[in-house]
N, C-alpha and C. Protein backbone atom coordinates (compact mmCIF):
# COMPACT_ATOMS: atom_id res chain seq x y z
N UNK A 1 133.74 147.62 88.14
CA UNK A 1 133.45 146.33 88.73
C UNK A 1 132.95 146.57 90.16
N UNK A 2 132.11 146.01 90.58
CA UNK A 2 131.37 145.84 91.85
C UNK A 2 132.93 145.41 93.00
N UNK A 3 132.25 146.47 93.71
CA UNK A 3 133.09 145.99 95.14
C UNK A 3 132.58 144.61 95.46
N UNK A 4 131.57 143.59 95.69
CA UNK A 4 131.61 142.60 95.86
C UNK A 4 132.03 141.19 95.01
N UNK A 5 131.79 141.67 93.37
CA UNK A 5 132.17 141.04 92.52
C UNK A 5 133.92 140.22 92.75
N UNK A 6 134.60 141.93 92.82
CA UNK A 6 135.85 142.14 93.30
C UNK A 6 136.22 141.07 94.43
N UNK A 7 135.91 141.47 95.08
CA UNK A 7 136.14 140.52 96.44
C UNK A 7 135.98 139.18 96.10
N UNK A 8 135.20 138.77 95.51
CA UNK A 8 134.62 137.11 95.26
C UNK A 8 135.83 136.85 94.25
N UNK A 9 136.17 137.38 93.27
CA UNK A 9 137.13 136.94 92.63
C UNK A 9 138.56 137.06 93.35
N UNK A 10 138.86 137.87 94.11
CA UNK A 10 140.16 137.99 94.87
C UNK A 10 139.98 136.33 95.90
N UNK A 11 138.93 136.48 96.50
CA UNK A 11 138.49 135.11 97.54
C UNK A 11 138.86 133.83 96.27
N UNK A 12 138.53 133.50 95.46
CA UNK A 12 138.45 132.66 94.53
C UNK A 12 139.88 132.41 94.33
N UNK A 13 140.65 133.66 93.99
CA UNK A 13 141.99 133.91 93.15
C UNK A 13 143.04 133.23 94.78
N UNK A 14 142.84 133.60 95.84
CA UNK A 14 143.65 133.14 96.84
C UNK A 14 143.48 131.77 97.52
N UNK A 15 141.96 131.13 96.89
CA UNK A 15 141.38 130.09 97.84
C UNK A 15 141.96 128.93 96.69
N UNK A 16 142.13 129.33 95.23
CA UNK A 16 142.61 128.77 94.25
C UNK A 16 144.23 128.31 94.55
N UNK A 17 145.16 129.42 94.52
CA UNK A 17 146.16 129.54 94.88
C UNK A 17 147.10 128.60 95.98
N UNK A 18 145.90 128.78 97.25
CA UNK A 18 146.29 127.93 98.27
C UNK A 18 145.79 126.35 97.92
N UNK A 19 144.96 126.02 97.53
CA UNK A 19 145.14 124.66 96.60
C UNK A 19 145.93 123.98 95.89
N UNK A 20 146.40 124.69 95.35
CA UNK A 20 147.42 124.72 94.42
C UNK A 20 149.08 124.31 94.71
N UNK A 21 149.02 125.36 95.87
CA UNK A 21 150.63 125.33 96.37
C UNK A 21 150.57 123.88 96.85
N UNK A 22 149.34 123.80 97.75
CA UNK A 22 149.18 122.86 98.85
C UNK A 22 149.37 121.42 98.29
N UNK A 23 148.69 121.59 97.35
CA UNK A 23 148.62 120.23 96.42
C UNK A 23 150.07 119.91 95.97
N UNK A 24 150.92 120.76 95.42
CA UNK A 24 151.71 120.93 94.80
C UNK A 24 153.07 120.64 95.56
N UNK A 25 153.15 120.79 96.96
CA UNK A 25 153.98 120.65 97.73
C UNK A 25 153.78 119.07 98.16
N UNK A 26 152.26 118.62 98.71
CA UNK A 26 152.76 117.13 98.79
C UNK A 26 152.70 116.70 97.76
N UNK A 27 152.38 116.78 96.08
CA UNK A 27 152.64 115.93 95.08
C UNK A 27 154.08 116.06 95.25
N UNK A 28 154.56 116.70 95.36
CA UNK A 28 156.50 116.74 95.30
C UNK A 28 156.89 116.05 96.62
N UNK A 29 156.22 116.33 97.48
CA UNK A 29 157.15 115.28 98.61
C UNK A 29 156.56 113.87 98.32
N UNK A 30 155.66 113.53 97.89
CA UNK A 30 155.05 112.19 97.65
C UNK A 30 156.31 111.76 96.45
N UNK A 31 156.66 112.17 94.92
CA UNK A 31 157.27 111.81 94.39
C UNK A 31 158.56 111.63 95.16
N UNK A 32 159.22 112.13 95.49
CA UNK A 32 160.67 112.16 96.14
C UNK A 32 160.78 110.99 97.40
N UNK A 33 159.73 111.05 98.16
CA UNK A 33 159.52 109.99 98.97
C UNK A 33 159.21 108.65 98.57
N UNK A 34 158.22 108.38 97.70
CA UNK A 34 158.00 107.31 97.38
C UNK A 34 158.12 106.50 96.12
N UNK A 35 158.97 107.77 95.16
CA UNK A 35 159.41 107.11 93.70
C UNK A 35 160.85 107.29 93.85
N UNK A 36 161.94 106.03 94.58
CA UNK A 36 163.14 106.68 94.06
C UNK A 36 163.68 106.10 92.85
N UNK A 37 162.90 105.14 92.53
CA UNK A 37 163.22 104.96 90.82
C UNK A 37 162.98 105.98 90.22
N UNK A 38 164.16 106.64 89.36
CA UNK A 38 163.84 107.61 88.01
C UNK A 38 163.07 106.91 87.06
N UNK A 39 163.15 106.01 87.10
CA UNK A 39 162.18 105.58 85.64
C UNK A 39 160.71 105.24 85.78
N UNK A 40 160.29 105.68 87.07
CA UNK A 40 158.74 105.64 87.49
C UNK A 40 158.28 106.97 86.80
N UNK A 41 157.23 106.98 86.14
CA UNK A 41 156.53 107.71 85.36
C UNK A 41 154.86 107.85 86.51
N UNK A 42 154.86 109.56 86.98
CA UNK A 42 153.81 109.63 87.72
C UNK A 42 153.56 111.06 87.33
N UNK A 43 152.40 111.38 87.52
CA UNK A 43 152.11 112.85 87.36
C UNK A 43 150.63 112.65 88.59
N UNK A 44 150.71 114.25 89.11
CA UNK A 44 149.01 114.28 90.04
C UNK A 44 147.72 114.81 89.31
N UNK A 45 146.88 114.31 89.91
CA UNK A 45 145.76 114.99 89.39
C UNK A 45 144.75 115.43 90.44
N UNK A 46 144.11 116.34 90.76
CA UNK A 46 143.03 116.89 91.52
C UNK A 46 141.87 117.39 90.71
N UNK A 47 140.53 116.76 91.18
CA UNK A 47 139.59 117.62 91.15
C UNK A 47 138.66 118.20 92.16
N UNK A 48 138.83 119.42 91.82
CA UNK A 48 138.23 120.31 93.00
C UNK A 48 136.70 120.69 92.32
N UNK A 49 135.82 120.75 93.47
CA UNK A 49 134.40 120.95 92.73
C UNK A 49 133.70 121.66 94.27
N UNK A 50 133.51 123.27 94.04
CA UNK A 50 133.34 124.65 94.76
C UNK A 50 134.00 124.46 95.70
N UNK A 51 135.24 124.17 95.68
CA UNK A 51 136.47 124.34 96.96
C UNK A 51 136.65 122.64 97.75
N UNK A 52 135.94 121.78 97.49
CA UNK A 52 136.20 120.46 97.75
C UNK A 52 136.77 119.27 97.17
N UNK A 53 138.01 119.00 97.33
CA UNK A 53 138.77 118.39 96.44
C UNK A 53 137.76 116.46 96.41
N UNK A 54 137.41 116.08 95.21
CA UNK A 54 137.07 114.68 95.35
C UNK A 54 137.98 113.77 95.35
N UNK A 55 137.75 113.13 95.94
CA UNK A 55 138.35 111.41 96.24
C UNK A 55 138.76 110.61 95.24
N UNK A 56 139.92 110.60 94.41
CA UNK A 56 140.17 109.61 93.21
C UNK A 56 140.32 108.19 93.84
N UNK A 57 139.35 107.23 93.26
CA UNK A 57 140.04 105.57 94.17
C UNK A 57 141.08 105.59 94.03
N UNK A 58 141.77 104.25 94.95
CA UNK A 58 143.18 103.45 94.66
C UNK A 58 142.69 102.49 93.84
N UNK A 59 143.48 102.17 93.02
CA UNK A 59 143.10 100.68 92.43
C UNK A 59 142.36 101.21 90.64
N UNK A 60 142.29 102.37 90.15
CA UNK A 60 141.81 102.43 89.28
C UNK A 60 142.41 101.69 88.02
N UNK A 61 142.10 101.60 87.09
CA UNK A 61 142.96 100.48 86.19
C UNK A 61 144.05 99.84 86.50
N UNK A 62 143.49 99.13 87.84
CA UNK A 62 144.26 98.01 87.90
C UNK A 62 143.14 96.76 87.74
N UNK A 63 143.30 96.26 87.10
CA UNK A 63 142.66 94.52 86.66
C UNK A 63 143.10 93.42 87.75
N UNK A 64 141.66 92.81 87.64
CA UNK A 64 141.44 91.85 88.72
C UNK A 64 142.89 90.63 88.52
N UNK A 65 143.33 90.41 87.21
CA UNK A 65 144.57 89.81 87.36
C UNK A 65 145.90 90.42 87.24
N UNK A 66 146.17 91.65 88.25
CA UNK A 66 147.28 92.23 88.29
C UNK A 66 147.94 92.87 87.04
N UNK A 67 147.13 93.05 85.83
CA UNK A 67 147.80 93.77 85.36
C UNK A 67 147.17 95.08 85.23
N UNK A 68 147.64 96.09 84.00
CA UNK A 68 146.95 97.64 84.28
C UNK A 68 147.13 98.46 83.07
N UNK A 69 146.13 99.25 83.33
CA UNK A 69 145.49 99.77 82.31
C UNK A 69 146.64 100.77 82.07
N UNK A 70 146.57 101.45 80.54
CA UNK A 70 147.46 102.44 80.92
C UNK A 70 147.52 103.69 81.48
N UNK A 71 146.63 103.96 82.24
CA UNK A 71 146.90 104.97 83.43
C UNK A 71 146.08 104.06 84.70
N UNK A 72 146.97 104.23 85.98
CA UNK A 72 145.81 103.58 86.94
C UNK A 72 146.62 104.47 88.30
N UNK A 73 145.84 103.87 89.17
CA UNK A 73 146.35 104.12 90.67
C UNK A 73 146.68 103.73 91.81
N UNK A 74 147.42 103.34 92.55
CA UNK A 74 147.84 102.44 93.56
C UNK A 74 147.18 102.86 95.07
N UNK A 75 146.85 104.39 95.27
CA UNK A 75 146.02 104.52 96.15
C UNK A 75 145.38 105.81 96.41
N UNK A 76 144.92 106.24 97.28
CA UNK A 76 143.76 107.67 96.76
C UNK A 76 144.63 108.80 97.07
N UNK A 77 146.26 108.77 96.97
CA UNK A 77 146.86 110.30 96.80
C UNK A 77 147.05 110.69 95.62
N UNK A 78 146.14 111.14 94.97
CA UNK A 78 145.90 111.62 93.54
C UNK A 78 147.50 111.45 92.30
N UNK A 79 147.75 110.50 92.92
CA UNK A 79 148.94 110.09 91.40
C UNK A 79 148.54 108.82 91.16
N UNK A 80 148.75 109.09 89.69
CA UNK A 80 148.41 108.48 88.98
C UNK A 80 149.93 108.17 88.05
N UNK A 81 149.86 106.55 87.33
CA UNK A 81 150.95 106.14 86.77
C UNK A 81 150.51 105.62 85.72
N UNK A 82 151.43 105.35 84.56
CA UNK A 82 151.65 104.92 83.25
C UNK A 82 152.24 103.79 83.16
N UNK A 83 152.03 102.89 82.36
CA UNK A 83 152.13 101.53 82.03
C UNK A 83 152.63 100.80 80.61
N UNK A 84 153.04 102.13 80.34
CA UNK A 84 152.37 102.15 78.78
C UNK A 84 153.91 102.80 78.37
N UNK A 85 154.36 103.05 77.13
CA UNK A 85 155.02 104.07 75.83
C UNK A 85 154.48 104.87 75.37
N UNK A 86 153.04 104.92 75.32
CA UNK A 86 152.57 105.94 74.05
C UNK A 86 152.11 107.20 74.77
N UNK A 87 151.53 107.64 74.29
CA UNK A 87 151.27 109.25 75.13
C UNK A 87 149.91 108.78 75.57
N UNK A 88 149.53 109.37 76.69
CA UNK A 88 148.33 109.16 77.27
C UNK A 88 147.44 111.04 77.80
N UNK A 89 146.59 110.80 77.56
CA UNK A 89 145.72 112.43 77.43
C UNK A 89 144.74 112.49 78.76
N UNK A 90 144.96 113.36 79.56
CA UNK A 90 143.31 113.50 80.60
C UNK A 90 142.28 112.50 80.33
N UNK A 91 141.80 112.49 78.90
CA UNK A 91 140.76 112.10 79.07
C UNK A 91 140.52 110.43 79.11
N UNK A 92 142.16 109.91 78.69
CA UNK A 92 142.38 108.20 79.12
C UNK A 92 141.96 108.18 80.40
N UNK A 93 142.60 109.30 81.02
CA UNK A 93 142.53 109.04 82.74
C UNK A 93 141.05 108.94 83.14
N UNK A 94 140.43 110.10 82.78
CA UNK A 94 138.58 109.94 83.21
C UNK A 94 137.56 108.47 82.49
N UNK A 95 138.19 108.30 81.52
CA UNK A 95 137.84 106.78 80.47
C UNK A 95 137.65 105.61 81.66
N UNK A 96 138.85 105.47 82.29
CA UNK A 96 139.75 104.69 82.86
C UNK A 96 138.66 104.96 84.35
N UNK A 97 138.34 106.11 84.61
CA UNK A 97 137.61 106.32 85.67
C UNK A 97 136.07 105.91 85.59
N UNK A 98 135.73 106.55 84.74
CA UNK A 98 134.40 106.13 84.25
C UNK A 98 133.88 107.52 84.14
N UNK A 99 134.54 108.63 84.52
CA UNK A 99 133.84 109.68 84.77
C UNK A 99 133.83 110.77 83.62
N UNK A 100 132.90 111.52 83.66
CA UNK A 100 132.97 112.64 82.52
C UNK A 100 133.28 113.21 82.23
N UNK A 101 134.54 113.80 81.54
CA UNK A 101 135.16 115.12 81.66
C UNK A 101 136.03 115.62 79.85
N UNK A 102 135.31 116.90 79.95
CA UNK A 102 136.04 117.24 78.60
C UNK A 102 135.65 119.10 78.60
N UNK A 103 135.38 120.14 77.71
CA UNK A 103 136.30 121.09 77.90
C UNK A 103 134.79 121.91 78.62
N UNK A 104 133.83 121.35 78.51
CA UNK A 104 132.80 121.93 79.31
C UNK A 104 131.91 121.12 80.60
N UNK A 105 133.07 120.25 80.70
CA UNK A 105 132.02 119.10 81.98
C UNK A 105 133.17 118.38 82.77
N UNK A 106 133.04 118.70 83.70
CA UNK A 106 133.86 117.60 84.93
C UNK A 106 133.15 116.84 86.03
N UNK A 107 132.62 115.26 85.74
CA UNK A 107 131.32 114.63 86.29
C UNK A 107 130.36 115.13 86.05
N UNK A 108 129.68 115.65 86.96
CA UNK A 108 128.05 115.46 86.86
C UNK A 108 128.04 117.28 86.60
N UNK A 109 129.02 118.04 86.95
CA UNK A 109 129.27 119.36 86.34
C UNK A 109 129.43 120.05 84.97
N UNK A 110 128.63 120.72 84.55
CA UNK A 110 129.06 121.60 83.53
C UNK A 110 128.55 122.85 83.48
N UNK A 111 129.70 123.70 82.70
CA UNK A 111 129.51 125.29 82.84
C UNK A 111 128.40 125.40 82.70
N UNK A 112 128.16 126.56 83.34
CA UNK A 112 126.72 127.49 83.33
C UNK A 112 126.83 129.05 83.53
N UNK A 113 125.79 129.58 83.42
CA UNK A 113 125.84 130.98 83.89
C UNK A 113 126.24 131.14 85.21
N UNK A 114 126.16 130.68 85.90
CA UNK A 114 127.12 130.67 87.31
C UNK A 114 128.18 130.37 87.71
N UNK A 115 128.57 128.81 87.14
CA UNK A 115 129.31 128.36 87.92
C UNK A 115 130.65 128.02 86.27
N UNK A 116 131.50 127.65 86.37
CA UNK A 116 132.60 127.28 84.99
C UNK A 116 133.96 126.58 85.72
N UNK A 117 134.77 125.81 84.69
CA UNK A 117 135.46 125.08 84.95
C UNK A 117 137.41 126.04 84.34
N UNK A 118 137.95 125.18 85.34
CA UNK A 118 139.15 125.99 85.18
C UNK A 118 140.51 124.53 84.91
N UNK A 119 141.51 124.60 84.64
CA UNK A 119 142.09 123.26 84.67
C UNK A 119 143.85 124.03 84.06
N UNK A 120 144.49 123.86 85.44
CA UNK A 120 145.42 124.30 85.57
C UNK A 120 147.12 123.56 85.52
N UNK A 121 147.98 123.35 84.56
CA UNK A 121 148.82 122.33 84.45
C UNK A 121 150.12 122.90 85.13
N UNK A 122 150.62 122.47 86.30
CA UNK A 122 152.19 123.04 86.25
C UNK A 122 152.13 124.35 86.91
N UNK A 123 150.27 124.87 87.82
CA UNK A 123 150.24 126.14 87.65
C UNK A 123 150.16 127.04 86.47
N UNK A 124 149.84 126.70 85.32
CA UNK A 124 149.76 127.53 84.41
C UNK A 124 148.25 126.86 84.00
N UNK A 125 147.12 128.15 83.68
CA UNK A 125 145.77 127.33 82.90
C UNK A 125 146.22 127.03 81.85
N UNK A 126 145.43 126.15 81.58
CA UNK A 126 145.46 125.13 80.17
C UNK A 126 143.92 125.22 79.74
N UNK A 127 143.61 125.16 78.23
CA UNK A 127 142.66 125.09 77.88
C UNK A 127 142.86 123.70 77.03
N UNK A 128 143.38 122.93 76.82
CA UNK A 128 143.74 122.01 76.14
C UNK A 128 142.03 120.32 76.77
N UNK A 129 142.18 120.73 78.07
CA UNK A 129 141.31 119.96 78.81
C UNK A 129 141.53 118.80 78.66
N UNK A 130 140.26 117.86 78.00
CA UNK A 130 140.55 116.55 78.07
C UNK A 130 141.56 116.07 76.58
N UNK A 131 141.95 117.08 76.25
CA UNK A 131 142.93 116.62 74.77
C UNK A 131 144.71 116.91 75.53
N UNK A 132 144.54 117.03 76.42
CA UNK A 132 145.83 117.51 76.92
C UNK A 132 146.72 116.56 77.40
N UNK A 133 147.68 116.20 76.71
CA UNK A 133 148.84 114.75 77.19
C UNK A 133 149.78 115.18 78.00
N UNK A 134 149.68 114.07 79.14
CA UNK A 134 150.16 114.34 80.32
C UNK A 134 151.80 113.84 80.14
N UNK A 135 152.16 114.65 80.98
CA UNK A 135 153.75 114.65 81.34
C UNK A 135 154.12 114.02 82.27
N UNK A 136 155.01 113.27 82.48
CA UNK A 136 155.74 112.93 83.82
C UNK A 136 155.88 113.61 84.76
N UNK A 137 155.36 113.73 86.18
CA UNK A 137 155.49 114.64 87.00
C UNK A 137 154.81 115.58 86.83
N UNK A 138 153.38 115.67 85.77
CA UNK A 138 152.66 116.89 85.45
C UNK A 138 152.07 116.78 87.24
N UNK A 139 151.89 118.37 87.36
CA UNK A 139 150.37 118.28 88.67
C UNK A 139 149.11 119.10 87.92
N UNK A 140 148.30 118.41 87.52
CA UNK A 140 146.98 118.98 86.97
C UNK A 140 146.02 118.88 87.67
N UNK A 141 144.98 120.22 88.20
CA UNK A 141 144.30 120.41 88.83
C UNK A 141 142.76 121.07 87.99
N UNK A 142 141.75 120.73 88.27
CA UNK A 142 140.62 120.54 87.62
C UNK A 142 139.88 121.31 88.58
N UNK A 143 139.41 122.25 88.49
CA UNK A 143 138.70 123.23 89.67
C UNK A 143 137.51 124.18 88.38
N UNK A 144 136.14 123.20 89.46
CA UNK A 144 135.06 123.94 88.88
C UNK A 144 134.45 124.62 89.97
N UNK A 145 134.31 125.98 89.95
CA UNK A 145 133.50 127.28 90.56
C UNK A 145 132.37 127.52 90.10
């Protein structure tokens, strides 16, 4: 393997990492702080696109007469909540967004000879993508390179 190759993936592997924790540390102080109901059902979500995390709205499936979809958002710190009983999958959440995403496209992104998508649950990759049903307290992170 190329000494520079090397390097780009070590840069990638630590720039990933620190996302990760980072994210991961205020999704946990955000839950603990601002859900002290146990029976609030929240999990995070991030998407990162070449090291820039995007902006999820507040207000996503929420309906103009107060009620809500079953996944929505109350404001742009990437949690997202359930409304619902039944199991709900990634790809309710992007539905719900409007945006594109499934095991080769996240928005206006999809793999290529350069660049590919990664989508990490709990810290562990997942290939499951947009078929993947979310957990209470999941933190899922969506990072295309």
């Amino acid at each position: 393997m190329k000494k520079t190759t090397k390097k780009k993936l070590i840069s990638v592997f630590i720039i990933s990492a620190f996302l990760f924790s980072s994210f991961a540390y205020a999704l946990s102080f955000s839950f603990s702080s601002t859900n002290n109901d146990s029976d609030v059902w929240a999990a995070g979500i991030s998407v990162v696109i070449f090291g820039s995390q995007q902006p999820i709205p507040a207000g996503l499936g929420v309906n103009d007469d107060n009620t809500y979809d079953k996944l929505y958002t109350l404001s742009n710190d990437n949690i997202i909540y359930k409304s619902t009983d039944e199991s709900v999958m990634v790809k309710d959440f992007f539905e719900i967004w409007g945006e594109n995403f499934n095991s080769t496209c996240i928005m206006n992104y999809c793999n290529n000879n350069q660049s590919s998508m990664v989508m990490y649950v709990n810290g562990v990759l997942n290939t499951d993508y947009e078929l993947y049903t979310i957990q209470n307290r999941d933190v899922i992170i969506i990072d295309y390179r």
